[in-house]
N, C-alpha and C. Protein backbone atom coordinates (compact mmCIF):
# COMPACT_ATOMS: atom_id res chain seq x y z
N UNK A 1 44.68 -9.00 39.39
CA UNK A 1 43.72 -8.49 40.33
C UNK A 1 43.84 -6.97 40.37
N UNK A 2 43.51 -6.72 39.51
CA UNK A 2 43.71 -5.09 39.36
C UNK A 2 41.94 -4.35 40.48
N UNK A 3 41.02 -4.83 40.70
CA UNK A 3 40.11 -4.31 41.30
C UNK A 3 40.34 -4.63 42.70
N UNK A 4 40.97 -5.13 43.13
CA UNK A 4 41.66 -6.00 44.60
C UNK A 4 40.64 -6.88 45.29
N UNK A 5 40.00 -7.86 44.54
CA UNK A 5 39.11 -9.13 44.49
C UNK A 5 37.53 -8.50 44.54
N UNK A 6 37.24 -7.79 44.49
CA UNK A 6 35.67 -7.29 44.26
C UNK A 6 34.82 -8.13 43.59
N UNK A 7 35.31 -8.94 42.47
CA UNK A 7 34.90 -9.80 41.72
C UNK A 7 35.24 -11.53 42.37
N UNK A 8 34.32 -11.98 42.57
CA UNK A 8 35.11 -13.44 43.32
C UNK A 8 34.11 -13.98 42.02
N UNK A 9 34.90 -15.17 41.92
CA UNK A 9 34.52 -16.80 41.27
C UNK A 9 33.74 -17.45 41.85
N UNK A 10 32.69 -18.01 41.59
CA UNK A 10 32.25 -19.63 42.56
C UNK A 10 32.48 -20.48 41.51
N UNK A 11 32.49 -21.59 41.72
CA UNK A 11 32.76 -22.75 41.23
C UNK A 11 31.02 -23.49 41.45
N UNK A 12 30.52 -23.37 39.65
CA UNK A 12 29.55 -23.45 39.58
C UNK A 12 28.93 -25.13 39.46
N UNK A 13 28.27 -26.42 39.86
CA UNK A 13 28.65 -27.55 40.21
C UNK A 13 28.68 -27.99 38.77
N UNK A 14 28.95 -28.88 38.47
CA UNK A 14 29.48 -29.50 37.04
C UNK A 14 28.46 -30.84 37.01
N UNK A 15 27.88 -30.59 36.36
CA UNK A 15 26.62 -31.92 35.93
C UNK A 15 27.44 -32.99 34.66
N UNK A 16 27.29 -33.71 34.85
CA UNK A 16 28.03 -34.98 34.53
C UNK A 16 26.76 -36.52 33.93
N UNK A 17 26.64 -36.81 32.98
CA UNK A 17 25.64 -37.85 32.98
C UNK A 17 26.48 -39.48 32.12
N UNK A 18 26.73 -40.16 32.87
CA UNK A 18 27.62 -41.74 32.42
C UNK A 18 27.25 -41.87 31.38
N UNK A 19 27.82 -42.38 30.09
CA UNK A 19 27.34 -42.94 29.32
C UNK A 19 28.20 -44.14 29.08
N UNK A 20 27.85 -45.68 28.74
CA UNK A 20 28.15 -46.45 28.13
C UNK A 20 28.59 -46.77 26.73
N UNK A 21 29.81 -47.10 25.81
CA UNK A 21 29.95 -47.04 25.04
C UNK A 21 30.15 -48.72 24.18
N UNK A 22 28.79 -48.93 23.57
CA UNK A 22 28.79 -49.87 22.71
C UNK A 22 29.10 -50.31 20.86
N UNK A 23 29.53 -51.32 20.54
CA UNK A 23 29.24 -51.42 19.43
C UNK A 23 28.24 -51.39 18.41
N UNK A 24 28.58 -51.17 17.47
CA UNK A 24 27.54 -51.32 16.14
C UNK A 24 26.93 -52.23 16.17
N UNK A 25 27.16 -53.44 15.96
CA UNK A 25 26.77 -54.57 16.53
C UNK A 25 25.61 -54.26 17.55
N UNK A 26 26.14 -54.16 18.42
CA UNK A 26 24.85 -54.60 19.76
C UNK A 26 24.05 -53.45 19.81
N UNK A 27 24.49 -52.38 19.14
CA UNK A 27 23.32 -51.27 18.90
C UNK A 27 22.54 -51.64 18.04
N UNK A 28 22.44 -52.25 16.88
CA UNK A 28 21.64 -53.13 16.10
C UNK A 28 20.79 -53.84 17.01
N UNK A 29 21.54 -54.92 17.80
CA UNK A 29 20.65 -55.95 18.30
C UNK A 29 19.81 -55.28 18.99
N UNK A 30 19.71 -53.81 20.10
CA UNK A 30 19.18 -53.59 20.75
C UNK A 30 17.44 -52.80 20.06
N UNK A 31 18.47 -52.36 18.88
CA UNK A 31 17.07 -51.98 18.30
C UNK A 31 16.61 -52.82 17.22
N UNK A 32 16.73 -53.75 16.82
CA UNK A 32 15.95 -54.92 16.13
C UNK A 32 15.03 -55.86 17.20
N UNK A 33 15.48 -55.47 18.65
CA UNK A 33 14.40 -55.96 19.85
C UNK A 33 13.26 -55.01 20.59
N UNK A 34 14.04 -53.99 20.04
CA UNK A 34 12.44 -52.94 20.04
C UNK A 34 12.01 -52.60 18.63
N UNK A 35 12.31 -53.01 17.76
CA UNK A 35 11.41 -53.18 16.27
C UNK A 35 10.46 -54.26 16.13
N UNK A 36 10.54 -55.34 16.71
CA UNK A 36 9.90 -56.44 16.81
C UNK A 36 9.10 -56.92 17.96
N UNK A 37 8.20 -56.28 17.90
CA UNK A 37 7.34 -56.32 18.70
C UNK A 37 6.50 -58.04 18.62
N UNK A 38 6.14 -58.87 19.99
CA UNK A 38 5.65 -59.82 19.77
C UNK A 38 4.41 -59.93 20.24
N UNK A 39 3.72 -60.55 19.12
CA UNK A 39 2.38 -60.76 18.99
C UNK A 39 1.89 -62.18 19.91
N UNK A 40 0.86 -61.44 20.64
CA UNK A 40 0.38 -62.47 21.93
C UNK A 40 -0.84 -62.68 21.59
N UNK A 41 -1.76 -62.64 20.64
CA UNK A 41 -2.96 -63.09 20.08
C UNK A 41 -2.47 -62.81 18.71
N UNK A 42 -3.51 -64.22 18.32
CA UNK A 42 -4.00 -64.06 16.89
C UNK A 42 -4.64 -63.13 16.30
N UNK A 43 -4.64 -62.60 15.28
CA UNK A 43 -5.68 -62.12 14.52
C UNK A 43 -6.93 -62.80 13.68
N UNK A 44 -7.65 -62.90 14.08
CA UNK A 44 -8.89 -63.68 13.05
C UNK A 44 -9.05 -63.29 11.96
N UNK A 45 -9.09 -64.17 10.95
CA UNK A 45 -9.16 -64.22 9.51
C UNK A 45 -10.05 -63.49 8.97
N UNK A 46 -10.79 -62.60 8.10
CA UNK A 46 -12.40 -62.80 8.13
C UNK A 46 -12.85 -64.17 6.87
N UNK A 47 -13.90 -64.04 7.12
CA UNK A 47 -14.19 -65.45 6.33
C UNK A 47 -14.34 -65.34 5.08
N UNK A 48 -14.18 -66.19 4.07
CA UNK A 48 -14.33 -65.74 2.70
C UNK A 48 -15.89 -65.97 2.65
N UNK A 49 -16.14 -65.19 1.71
CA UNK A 49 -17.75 -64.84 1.31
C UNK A 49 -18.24 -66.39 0.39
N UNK A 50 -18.67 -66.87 0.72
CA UNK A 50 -19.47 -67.87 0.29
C UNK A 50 -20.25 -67.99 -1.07
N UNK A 51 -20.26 -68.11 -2.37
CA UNK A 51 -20.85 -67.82 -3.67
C UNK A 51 -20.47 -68.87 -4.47
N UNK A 52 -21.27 -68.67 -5.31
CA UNK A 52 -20.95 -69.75 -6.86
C UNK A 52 -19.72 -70.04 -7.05
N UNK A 53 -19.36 -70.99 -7.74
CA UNK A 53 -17.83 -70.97 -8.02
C UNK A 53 -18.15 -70.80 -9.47
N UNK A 54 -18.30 -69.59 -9.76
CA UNK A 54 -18.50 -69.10 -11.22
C UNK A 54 -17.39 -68.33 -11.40
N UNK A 55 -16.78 -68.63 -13.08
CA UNK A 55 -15.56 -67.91 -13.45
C UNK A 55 -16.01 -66.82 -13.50
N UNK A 56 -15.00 -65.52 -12.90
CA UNK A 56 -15.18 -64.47 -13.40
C UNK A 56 -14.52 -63.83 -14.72
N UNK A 57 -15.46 -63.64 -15.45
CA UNK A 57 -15.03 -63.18 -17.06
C UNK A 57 -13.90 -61.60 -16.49
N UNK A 58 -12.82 -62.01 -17.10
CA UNK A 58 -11.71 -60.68 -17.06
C UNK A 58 -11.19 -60.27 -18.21
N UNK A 59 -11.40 -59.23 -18.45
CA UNK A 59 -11.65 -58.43 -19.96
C UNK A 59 -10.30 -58.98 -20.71
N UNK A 60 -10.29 -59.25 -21.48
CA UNK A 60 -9.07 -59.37 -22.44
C UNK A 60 -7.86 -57.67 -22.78
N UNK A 61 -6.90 -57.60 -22.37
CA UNK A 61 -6.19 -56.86 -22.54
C UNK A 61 -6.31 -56.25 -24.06
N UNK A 62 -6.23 -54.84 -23.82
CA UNK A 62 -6.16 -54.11 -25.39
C UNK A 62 -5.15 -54.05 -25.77
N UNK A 63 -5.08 -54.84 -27.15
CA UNK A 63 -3.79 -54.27 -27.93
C UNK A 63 -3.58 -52.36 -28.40
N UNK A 64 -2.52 -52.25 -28.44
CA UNK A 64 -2.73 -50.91 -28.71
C UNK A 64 -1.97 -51.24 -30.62
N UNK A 65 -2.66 -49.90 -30.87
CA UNK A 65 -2.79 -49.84 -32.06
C UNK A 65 -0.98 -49.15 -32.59
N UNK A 66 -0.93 -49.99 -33.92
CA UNK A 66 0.23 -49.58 -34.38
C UNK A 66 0.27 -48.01 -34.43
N UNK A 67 1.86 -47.42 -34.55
CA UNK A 67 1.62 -46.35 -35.04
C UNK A 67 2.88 -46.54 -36.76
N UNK A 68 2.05 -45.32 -37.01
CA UNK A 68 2.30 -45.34 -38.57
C UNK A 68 3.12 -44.04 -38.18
N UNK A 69 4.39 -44.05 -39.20
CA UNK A 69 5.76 -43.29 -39.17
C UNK A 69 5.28 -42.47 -40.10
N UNK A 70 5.14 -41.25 -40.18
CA UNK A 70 4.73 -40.14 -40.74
C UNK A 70 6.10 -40.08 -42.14
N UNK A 71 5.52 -40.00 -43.28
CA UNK A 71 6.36 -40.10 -44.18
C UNK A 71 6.30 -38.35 -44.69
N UNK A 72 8.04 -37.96 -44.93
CA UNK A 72 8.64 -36.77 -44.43
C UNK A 72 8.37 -35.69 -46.35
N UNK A 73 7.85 -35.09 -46.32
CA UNK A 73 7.86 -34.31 -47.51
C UNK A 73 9.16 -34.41 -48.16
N UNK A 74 9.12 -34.17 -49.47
CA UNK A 74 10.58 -34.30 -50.04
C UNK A 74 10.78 -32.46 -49.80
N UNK A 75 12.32 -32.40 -49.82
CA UNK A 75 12.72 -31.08 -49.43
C UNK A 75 12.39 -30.13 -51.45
N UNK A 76 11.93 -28.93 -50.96
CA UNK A 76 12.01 -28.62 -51.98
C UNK A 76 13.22 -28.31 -53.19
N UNK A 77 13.58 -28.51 -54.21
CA UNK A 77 14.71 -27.94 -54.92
C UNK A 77 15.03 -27.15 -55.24
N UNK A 78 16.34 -26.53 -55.95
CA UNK A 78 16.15 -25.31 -56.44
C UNK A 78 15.02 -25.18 -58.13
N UNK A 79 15.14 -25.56 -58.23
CA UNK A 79 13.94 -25.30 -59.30
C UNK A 79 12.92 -24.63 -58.77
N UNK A 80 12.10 -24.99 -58.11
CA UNK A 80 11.14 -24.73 -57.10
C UNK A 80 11.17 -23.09 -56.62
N UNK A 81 12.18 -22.27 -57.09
CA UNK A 81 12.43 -21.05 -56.35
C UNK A 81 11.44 -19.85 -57.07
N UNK A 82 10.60 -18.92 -56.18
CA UNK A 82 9.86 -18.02 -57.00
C UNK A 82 10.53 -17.12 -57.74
N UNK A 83 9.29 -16.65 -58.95
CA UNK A 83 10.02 -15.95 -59.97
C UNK A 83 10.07 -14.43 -59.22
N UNK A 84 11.49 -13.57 -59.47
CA UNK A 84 11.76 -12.74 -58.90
C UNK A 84 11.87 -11.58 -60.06
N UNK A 85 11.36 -12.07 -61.10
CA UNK A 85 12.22 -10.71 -62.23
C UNK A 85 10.77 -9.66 -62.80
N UNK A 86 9.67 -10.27 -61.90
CA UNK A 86 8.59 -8.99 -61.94
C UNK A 86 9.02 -7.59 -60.88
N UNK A 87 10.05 -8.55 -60.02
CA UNK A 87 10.31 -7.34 -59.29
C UNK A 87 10.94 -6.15 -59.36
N UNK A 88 10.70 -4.85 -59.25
CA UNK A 88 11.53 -3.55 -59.33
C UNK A 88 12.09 -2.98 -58.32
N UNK A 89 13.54 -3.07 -58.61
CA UNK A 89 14.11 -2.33 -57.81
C UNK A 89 14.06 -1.05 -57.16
N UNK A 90 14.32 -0.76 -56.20
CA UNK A 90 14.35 -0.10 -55.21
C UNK A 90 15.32 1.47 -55.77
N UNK A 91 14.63 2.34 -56.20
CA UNK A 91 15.69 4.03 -56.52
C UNK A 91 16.60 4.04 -55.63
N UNK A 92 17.21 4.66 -56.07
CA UNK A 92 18.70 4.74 -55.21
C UNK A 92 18.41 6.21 -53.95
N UNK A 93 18.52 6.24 -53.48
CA UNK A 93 18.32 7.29 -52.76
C UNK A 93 18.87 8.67 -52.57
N UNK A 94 18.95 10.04 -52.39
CA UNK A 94 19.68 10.68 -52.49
C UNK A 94 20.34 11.39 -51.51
N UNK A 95 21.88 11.55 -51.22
CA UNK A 95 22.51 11.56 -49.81
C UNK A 95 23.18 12.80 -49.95
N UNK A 96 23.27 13.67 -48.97
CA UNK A 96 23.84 14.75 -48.87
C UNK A 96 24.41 14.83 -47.42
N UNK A 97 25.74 15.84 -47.55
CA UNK A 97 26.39 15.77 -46.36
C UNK A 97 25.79 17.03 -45.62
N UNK A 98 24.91 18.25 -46.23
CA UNK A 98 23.99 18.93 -45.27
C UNK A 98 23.02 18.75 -44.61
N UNK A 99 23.00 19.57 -43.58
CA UNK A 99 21.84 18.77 -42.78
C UNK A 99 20.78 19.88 -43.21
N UNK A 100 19.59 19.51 -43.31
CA UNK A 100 18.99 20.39 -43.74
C UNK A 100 17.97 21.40 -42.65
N UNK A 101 18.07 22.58 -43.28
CA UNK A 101 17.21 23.94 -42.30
C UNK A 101 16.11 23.60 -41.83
N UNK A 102 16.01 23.70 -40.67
CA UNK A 102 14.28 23.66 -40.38
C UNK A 102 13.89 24.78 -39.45
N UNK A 103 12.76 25.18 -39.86
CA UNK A 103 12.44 26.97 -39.53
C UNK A 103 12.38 27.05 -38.02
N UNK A 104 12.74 28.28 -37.74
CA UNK A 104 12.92 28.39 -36.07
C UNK A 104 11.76 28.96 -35.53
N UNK A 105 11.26 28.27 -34.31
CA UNK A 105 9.83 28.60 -33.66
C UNK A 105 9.73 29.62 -33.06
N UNK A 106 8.86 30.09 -33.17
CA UNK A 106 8.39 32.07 -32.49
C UNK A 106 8.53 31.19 -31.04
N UNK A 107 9.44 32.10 -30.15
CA UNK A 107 9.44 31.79 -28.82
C UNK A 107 7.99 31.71 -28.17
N UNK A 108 7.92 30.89 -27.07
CA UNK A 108 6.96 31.52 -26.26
C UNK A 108 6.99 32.08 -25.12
N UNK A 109 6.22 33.74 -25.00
CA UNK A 109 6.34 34.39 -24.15
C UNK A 109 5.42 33.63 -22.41
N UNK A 110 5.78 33.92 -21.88
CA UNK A 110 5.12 33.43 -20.71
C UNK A 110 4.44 34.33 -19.86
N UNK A 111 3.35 34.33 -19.32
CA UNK A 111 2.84 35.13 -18.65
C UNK A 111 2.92 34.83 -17.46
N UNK A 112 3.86 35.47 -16.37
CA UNK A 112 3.35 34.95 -15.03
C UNK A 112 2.69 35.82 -14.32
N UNK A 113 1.27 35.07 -13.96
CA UNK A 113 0.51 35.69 -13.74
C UNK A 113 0.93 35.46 -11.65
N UNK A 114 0.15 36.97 -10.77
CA UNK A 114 0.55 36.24 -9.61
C UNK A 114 -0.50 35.04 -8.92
N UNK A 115 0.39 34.31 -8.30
CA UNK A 115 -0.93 33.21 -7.56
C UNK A 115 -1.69 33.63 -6.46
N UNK A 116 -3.00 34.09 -6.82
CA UNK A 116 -3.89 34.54 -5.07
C UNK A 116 -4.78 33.12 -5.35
N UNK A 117 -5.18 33.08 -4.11
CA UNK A 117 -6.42 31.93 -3.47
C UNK A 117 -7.73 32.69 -3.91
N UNK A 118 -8.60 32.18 -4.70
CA UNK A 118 -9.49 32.80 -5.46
C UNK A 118 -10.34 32.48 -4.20
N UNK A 119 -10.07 31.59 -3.51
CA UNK A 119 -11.24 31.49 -2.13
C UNK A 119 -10.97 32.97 -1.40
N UNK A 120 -11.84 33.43 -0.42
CA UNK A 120 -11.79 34.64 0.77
C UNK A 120 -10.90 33.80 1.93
N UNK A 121 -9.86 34.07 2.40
CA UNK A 121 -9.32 33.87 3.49
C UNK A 121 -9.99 34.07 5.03
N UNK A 122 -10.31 33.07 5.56
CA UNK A 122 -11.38 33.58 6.55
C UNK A 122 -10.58 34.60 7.75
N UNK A 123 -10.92 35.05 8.24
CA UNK A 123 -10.34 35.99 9.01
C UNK A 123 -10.27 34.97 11.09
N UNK A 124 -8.82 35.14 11.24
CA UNK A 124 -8.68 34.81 12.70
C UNK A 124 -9.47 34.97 13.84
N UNK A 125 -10.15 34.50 14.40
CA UNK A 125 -10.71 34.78 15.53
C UNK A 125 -10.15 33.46 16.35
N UNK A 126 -10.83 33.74 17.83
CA UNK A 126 -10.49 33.23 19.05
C UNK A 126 -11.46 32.03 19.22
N UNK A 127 -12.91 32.35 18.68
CA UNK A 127 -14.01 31.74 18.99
C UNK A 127 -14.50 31.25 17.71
N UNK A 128 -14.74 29.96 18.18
CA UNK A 128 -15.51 29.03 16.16
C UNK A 128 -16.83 28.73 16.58
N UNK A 129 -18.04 29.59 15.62
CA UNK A 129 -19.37 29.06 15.72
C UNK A 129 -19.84 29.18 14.32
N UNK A 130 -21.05 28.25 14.97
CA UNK A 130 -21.41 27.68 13.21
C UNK A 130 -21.91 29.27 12.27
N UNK A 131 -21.99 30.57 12.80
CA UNK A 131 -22.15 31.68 11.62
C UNK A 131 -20.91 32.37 12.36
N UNK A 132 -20.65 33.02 11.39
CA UNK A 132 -19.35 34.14 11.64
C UNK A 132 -19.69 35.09 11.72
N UNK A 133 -19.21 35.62 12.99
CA UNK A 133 -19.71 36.92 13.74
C UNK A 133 -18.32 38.43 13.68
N UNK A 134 -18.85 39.31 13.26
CA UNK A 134 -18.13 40.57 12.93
C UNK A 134 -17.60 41.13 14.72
N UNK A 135 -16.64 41.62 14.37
CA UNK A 135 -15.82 42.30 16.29
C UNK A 135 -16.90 43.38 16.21
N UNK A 136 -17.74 43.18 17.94
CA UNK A 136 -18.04 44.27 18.19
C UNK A 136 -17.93 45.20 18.71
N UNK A 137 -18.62 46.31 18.85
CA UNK A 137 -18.07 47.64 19.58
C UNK A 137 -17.32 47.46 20.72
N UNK A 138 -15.95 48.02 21.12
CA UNK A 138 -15.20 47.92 22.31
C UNK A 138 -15.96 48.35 23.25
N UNK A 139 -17.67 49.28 23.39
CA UNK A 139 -17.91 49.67 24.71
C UNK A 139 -19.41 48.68 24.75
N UNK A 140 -19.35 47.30 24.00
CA UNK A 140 -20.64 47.03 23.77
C UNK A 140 -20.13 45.68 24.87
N UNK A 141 -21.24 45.03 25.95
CA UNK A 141 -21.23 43.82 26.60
C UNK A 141 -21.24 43.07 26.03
N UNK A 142 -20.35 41.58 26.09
CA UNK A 142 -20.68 40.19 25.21
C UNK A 142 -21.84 39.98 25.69
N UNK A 143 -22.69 39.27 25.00
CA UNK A 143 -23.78 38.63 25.22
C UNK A 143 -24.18 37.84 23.81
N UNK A 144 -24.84 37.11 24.06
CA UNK A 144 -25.53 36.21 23.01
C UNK A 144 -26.19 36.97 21.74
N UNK A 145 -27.01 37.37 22.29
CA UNK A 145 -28.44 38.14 22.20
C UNK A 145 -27.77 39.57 21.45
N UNK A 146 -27.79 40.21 20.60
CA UNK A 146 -27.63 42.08 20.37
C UNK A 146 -28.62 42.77 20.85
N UNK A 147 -28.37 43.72 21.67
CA UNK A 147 -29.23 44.72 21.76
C UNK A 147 -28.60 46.43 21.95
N UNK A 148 -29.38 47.58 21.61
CA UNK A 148 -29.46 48.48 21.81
C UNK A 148 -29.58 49.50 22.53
N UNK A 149 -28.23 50.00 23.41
CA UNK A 149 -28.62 51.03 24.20
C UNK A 149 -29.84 51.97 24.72
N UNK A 150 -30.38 51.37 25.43
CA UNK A 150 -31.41 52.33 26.22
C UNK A 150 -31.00 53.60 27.03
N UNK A 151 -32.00 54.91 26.45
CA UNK A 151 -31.43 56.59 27.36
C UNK A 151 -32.01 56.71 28.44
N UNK A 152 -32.16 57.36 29.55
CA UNK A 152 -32.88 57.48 30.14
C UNK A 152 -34.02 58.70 29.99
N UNK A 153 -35.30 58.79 29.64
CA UNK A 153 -36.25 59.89 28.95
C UNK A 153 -36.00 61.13 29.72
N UNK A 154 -36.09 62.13 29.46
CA UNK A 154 -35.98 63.31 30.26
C UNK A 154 -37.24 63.84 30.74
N UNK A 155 -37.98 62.86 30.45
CA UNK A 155 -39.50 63.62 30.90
C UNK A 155 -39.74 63.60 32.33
N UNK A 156 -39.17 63.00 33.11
CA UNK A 156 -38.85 63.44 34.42
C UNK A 156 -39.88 62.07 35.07
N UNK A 157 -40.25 60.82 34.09
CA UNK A 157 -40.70 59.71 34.95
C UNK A 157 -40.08 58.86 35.10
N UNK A 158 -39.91 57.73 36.18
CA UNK A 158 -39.14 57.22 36.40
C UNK A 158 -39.09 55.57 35.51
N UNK A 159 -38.03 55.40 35.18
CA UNK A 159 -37.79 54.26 34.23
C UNK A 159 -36.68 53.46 34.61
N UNK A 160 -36.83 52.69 34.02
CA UNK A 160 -36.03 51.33 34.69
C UNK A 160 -34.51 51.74 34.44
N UNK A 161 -33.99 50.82 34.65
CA UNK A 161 -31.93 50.67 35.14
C UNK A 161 -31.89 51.19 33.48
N UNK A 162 -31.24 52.17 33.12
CA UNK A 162 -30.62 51.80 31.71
C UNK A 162 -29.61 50.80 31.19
N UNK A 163 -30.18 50.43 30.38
CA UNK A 163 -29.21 48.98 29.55
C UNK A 163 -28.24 49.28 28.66
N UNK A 164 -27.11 48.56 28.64
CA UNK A 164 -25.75 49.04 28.18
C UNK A 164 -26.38 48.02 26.48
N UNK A 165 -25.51 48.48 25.56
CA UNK A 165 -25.31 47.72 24.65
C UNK A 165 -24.94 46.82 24.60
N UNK A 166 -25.36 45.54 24.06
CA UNK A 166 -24.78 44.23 24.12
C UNK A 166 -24.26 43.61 22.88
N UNK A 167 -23.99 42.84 22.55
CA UNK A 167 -23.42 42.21 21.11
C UNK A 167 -22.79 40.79 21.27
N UNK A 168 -22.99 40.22 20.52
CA UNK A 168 -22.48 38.52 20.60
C UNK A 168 -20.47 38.72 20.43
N UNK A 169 -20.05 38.15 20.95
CA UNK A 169 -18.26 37.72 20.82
C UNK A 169 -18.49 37.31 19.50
N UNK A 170 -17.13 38.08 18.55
CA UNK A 170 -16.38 37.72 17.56
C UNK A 170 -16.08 36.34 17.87
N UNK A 171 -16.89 35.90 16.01
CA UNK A 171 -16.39 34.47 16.05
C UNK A 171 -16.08 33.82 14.63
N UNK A 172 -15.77 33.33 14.21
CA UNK A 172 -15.29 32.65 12.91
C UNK A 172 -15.95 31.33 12.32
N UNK A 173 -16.46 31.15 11.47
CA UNK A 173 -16.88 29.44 10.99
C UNK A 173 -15.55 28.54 11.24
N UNK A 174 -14.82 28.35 11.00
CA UNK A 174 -13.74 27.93 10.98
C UNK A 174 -12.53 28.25 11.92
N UNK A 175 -11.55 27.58 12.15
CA UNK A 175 -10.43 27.32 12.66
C UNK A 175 -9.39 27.84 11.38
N UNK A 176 -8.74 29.32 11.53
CA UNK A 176 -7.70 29.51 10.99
C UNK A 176 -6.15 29.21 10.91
N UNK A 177 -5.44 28.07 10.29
CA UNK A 177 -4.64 27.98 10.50
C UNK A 177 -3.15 28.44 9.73
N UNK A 178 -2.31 28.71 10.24
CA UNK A 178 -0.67 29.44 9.99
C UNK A 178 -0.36 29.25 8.60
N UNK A 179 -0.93 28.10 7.20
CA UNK A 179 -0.86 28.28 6.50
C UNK A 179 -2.13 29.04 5.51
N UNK A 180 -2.85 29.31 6.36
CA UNK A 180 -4.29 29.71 5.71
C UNK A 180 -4.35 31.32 5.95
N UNK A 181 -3.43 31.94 6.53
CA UNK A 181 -3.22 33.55 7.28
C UNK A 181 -2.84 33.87 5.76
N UNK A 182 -3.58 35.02 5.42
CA UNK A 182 -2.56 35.97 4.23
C UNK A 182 -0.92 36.55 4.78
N UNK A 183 -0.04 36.94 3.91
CA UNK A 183 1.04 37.22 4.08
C UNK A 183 1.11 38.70 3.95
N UNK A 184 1.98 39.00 4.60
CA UNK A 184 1.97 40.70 4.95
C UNK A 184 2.82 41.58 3.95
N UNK A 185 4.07 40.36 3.16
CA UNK A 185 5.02 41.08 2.05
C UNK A 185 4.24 40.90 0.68
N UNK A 186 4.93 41.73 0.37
CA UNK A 186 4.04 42.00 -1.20
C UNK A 186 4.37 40.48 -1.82
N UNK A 187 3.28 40.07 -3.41
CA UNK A 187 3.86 38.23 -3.74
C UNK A 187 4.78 38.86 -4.98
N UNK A 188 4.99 39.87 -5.70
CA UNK A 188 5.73 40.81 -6.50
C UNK A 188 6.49 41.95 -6.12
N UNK A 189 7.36 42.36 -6.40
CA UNK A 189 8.59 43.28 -6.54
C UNK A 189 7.77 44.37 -7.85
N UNK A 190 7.86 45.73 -7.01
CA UNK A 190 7.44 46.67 -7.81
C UNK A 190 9.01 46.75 -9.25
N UNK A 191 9.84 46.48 -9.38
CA UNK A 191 10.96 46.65 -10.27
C UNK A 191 10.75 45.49 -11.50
């Protein structure tokens, strides 16, 4: 009791079911009395069909046909062997313990050329619309629409509010992403 009884036991109830223990024997008998089920009606016959009492003709069994034992070629003899003395021998070949020179290939020089993206890198913006719009003037209003600074005439009549310059927000076709940014270090070493 090292926790000083924190943990108690119950005594959980114990299920128990009798069983009887019989022989082989009477375990047989018991199930040869539920295998045999007893029949409390008859079954009715059906009736035989009523007809001629004419023989029925039943085919005569086929003999099957002998078989014949395949009679075996005689093996050939030596007599029988083809003539071999049209044939010509084979030159002897000629063997040397050098191995022989074989000419050495003009290296090939390699050109490495550098890798640029022959595509235009689209340039970052904030805003994606379907045409790509150039940054405009820092003293020009966003607006949709571009328009052109209006002066006020000096001719001394009176004219409406003067209008500031306007210009649409820088915008991009596309979504530039971190692998699509050009790189700022040179892709070659001047050395």
């Amino acid at each position: 009791m090292v926790f000083g009884g924190i943990f108690r036991t119950e005594q959980l109830p114990i299920e128990a079911t009798e069983v009887s223990v019989i022989s082989g024997e009477a375990f047989a008998a018991l199930m040869a009395a539920q295998d045999s089920p007893t029949s409390q009606s008859e079954v009715a016959q059906p009736a035989q069909p009523v007809g001629d009492n004419e023989a029925v003709d039943v085919p005569a069994p086929e003999t099957t046909p002998e078989q014949e034992t395949p009679e075996f070629a005689p093996a050939p003899s030596a007599d029988d062997a083809p003539d071999v003395s049209e044939l010509t021998p084979l030159p002897d070949a000629e063997v040397s313990d050098a191995a022989p020179v074989l000419p050495t290939p003009e290296p090939e020089v390699a050109v490495e050329a550098p890798e640029t993206g022959e595509a235009p890198v689209p340039q970052a913006s904030v805003r994606v619309a379907p045409e790509s719009v150039t940054a405009p003037d820092p003293e020009a209003r966003p607006d949709p629409v571009e328009q052109d600074a209006v002066q006020q005439a000096e001719t001394g009549e009176t004219v409406a509010e003067p209008q500031e310059a306007t210009a649409p927000e820088e915008a991009a076709t596309e979504i530039v992403t971190e692998a699509e940014k050009p790189a700022a270090a040179p892709e070659t070493s001047l050395r």
